[in-house]
Protein backbone atom coordinates (compact mmCIF):
# COMPACT_ATOMS: atom_id res chain seq x y z
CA UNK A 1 -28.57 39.78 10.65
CA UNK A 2 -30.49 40.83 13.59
CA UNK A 3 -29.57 37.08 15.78
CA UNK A 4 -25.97 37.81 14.44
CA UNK A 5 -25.77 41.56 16.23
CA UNK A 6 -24.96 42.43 12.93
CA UNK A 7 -25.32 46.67 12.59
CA UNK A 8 -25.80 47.43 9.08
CA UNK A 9 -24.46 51.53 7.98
CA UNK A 10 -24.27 52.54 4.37
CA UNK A 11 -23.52 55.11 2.53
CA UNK A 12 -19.94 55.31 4.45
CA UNK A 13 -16.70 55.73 2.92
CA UNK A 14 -13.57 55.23 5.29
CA UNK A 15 -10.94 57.90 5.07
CA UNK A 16 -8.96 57.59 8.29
CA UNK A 17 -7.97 54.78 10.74
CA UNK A 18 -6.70 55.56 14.19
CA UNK A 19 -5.00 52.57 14.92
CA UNK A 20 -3.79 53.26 18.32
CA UNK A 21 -7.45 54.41 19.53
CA UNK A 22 -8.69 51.66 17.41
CA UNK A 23 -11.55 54.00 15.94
CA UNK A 24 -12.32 54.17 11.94
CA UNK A 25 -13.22 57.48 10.82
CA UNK A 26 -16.30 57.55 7.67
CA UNK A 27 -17.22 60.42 5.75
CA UNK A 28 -21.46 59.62 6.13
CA UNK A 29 -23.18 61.33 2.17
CA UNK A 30 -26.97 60.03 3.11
CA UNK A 31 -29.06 61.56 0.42
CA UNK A 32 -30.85 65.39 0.74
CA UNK A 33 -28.27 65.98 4.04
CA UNK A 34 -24.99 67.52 4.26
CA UNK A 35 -22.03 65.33 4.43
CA UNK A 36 -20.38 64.57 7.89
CA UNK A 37 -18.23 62.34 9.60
CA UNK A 38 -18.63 59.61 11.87
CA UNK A 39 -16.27 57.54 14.22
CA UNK A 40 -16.82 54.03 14.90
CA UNK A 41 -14.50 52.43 17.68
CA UNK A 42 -13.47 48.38 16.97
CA UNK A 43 -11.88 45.36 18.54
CA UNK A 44 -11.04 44.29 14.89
CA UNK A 45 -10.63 46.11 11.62
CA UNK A 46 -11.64 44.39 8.29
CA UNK A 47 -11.55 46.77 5.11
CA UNK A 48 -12.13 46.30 1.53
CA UNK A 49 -11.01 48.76 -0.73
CA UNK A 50 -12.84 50.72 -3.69
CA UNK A 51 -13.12 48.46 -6.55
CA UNK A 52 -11.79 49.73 -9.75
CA UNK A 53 -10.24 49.20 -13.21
CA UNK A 54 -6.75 48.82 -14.26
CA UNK A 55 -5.40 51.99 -14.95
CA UNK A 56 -4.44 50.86 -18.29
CA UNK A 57 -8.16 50.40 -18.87
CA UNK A 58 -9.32 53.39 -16.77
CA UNK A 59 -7.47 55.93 -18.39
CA UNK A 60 -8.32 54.42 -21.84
CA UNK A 61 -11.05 54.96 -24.82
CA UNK A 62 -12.64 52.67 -23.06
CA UNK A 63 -13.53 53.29 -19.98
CA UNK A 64 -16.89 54.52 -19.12
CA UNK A 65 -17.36 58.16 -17.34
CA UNK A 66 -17.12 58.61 -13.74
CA UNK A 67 -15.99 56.18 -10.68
CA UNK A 68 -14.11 53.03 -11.25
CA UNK A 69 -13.11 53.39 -14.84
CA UNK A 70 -14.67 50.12 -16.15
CA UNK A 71 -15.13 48.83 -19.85
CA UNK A 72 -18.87 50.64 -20.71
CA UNK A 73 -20.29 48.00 -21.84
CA UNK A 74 -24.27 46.99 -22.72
CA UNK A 75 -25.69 45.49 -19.82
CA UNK A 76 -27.68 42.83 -21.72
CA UNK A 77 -25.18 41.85 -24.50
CA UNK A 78 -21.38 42.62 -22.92
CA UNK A 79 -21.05 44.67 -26.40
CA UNK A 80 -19.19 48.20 -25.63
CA UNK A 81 -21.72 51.02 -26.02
CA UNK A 82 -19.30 53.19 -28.30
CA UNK A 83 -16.80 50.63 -29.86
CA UNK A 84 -19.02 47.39 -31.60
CA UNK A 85 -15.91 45.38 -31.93
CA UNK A 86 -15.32 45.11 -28.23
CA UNK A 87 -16.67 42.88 -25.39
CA UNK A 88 -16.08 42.48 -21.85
CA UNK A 89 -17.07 40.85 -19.02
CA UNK A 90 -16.09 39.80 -15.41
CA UNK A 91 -14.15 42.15 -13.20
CA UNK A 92 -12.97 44.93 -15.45
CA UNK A 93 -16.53 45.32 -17.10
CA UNK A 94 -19.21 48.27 -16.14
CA UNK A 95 -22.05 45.23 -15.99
CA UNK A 96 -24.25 46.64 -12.97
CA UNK A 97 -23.91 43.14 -10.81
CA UNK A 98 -21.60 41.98 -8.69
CA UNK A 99 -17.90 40.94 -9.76
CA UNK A 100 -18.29 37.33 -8.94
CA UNK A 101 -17.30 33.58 -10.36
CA UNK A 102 -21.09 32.82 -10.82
CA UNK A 103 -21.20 36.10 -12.58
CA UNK A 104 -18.31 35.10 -15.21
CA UNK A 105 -20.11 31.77 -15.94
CA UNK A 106 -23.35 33.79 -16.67
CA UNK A 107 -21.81 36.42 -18.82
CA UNK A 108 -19.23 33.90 -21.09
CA UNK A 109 -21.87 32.17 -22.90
CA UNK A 110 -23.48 35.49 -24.40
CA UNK A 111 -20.43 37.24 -24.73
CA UNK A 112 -19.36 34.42 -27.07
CA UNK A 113 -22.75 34.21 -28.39
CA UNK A 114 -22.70 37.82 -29.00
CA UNK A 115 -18.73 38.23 -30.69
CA UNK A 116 -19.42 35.33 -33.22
CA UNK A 117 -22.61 36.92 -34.35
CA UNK A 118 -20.88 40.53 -34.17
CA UNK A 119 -17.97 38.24 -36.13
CA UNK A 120 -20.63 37.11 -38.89
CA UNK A 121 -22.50 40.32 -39.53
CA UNK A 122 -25.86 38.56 -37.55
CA UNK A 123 -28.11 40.17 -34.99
CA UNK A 124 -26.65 39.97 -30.63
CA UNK A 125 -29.47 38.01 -29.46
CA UNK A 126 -27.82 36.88 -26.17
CA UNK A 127 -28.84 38.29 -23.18
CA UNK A 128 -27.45 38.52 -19.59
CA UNK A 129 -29.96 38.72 -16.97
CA UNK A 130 -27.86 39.70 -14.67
CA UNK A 131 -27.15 36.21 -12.84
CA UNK A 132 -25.45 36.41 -9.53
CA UNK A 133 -24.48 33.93 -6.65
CA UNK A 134 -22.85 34.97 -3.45
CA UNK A 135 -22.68 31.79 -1.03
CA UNK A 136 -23.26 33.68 2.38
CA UNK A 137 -21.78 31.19 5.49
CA UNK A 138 -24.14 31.77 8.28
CA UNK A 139 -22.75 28.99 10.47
CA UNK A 140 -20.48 26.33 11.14
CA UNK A 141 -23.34 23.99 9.04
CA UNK A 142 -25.18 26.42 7.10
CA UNK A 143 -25.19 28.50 3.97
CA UNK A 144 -27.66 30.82 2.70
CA UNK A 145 -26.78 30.60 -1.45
CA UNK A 146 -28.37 33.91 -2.47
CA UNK A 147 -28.98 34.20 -6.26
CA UNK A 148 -30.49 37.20 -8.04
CA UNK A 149 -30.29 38.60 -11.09
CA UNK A 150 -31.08 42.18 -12.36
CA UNK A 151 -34.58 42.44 -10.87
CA UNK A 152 -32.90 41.99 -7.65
CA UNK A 153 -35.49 39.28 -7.15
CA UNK A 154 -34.43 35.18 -5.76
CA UNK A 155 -33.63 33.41 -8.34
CA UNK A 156 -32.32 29.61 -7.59
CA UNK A 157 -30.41 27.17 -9.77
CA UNK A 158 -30.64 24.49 -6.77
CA UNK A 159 -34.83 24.60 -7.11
CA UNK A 160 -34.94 25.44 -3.11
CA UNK A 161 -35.55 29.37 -1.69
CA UNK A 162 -32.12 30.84 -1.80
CA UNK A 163 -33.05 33.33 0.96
CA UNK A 164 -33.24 30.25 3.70
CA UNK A 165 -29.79 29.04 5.29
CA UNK A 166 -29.51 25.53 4.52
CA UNK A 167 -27.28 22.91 5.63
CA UNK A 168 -27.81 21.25 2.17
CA UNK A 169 -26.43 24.70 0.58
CA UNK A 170 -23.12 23.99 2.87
CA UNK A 171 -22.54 20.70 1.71
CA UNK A 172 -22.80 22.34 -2.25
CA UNK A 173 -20.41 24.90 -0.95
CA UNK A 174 -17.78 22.80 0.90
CA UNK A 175 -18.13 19.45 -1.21
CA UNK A 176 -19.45 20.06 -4.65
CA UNK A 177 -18.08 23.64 -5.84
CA UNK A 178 -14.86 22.96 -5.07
CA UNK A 179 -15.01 19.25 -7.88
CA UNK A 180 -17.19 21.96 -9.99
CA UNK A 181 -14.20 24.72 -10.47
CA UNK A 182 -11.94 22.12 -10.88
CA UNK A 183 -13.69 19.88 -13.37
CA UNK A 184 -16.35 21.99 -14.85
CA UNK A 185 -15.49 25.92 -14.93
CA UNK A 186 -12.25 25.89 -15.83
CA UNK A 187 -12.88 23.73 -18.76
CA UNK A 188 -15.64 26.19 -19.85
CA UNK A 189 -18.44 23.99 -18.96
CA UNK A 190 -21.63 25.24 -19.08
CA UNK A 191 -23.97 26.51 -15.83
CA UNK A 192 -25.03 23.02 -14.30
CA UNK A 193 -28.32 25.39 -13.88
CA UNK A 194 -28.90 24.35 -17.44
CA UNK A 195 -30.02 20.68 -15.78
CA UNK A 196 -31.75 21.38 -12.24
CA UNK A 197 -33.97 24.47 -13.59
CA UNK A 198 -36.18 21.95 -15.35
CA UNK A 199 -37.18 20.02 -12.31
CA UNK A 200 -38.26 23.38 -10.85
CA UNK A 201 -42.36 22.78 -10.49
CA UNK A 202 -41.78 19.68 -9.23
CA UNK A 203 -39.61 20.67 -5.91
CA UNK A 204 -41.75 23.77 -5.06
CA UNK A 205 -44.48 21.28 -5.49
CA UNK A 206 -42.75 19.00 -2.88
CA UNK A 207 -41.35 21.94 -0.39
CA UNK A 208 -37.65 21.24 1.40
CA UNK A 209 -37.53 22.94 4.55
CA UNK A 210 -34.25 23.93 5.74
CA UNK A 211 -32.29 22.25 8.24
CA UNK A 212 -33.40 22.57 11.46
CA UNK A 213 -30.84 23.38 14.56
């Protein structure tokens, strides 16, 4: 971030945009201190809404309590918390990760899992751990593939440290995910994860340094 220039600010939402001054206008709610508002000046604008629910979802049964009106679901099984015959997943559910691809291909298996055992009368024993992937382009040659799951810690389906830019990680993002979605996700294969995570000891054994410039 720092060799990019890049400024990080949170805790901001944006509720005005000047656009003939060119200056964005945040409402600044840091914890313990009194809300105020701060203007930013820019040579380009790019904004991305609140996320939130359908309204058809939002303002049903549903919905949990509170901002974005998702589908209040259990975090580990994708089961809703007040209605056992319900499950959801992906975009429109209250899972606490990010609303992601590599977070639908996590959470399909156990909510599957989970509604045929709910379907039989048996025990949820699925669990999501709260896989994520967000392939972060870094360069014209480089990708930093950051995986995590609920602890917030690395994880890595590609057996390398997914906090390192890699030009290996670009080639999987321009060359290989795009055969995957076509061939693999959406025929509901499973996570290829399933067949590198094996091999794991044996590549931090061997070390792979990222590319260097």
């Amino acid at each position: 971030m720092a060799r990019r220039g890049i400024e990080t600010r949170l805790l901001r939402n944006l509720i005005e945009v000047r656009a003939e001054e060119q200056v964005a206008v945040f409402d600044v709610r840091e914890e313990g201190r009194e809300p105020i508002r701060e203007e930013i000046g820019f040579n380009l604008l790019h904004v991305v809404p609140p996320m939130a629910a359908p309204d058809v979802v939002a303002h049903s049964p549903l919905a949990i309590e509170g901002p974005g009106g998702w589908v209040e679901v259990n975090k580990d099984t994708c089961q809703h918390k007040r209605h056992a015959d319900v499950f959801a997943l992906g975009d429109v559910s209250s899972l606490p990760t990010a609303k992601s691809l590599a977070a639908v291909r996590g959470q399909a298996p156990v909510l599957v899992a989970n509604l045929l055992a709910q379907l039989d009368g048996r025990p949820l024993l699925a669990h999501y751990d709260g896989y994520i992937a967000c392939p972060l382009i870094t360069s014209f040659h480089d990708v930093v593939m950051a995986e995590f799951d609920y602890t917030l810690q690395p994880v890595s389906s590609f057996l390398v440290d997914p906090t390192k830019e890699r030009w290996s990680m670009f080639l999987v993002e321009t060359r290989v995910f795009p055969w995957v979605y076509w061939h693999r996700v959406l025929k509901g294969r499973p996570h290829e994860s399933r067949f590198l995570k094996p091999f794991a000891p044996l590549v931090r054994a061997l070390g792979l340094a990222h590319r260097q410039s």
